[in-house]
Protein backbone atom coordinates (compact mmCIF):
# COMPACT_ATOMS: atom_id res chain seq x y z
CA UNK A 1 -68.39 -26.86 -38.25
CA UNK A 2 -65.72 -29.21 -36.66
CA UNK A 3 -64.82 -26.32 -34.26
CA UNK A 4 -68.07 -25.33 -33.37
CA UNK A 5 -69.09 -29.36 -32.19
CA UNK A 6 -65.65 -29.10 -30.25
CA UNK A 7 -66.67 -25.54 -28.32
CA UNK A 8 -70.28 -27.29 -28.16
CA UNK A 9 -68.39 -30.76 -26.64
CA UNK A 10 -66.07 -28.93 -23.92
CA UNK A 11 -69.15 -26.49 -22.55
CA UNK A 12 -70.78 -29.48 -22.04
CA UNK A 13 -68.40 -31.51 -20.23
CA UNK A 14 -67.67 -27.85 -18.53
CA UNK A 15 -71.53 -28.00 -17.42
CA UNK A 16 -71.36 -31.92 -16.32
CA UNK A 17 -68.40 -31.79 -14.48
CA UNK A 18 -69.40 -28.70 -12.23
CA UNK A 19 -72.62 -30.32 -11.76
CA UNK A 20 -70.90 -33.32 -10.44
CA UNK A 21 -68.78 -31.64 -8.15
CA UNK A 22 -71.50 -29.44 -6.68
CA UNK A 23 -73.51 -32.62 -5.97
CA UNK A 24 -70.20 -34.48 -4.16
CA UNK A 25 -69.63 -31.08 -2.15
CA UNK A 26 -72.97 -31.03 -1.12
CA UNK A 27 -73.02 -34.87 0.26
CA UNK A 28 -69.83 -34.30 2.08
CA UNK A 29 -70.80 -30.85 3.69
CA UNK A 30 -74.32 -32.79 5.03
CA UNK A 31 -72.36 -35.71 6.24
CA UNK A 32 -70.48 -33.48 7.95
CA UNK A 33 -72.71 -31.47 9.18
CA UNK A 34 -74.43 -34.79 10.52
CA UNK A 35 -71.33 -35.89 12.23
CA UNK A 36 -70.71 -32.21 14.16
CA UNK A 37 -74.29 -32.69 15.32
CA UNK A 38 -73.94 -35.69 16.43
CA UNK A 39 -70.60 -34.48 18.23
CA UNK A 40 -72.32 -31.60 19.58
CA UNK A 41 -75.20 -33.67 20.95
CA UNK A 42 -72.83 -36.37 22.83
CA UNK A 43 -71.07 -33.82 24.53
CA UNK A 44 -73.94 -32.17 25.61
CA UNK A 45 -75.23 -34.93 27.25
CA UNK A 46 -72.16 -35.53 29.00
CA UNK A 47 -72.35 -32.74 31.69
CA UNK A 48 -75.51 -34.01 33.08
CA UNK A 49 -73.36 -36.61 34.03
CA UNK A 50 -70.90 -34.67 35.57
CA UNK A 51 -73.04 -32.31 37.35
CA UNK A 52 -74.51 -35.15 39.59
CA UNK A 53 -72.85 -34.60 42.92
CA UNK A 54 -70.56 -37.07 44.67
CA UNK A 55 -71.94 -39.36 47.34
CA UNK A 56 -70.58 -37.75 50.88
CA UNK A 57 -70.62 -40.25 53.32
CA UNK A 58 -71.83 -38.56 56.67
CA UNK A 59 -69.88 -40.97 58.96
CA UNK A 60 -66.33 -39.14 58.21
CA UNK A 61 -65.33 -36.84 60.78
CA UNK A 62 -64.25 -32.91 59.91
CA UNK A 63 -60.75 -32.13 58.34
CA UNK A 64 -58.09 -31.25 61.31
CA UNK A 65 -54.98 -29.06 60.21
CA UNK A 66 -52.35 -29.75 62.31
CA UNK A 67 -49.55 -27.97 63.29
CA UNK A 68 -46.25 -28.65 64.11
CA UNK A 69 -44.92 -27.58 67.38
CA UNK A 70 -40.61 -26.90 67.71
């Protein structure tokens, strides 16, 4: 009888502590999950940014190469 209540005694705790586990993966994998969203979504939003183009002021004259002459 003694053996049976300890086989009865570690299949429980067996049970309970793979039920725990499964619940603290799960929490970490959402939060996560949450935080590559979030990452995801900030640098998304960044290349609007970038894509605006750069004020060109008209009053600059054109680019002259010059050359030097020996």
């Amino acid at each position: 009888m003694g053996l049976l209540r300890i086989l009865l005694v570690v299949i429980l705790l067996f049970y309970a502590f793979s039920l725990v586990i499964k619940l603290i993966f799960n929490r970490k994998i959402k939060k996560l999950n949450r935080q590559m969203e979030q990452t995801f979504t900030d640098n998304d939003e960044a290349p609007t940014q970038a894509q605006k183009k750069p004020h060109i002021n008209p009053n600059i004259g054109e680019y002259t190469d010059f050359e030097e002459i020996e």
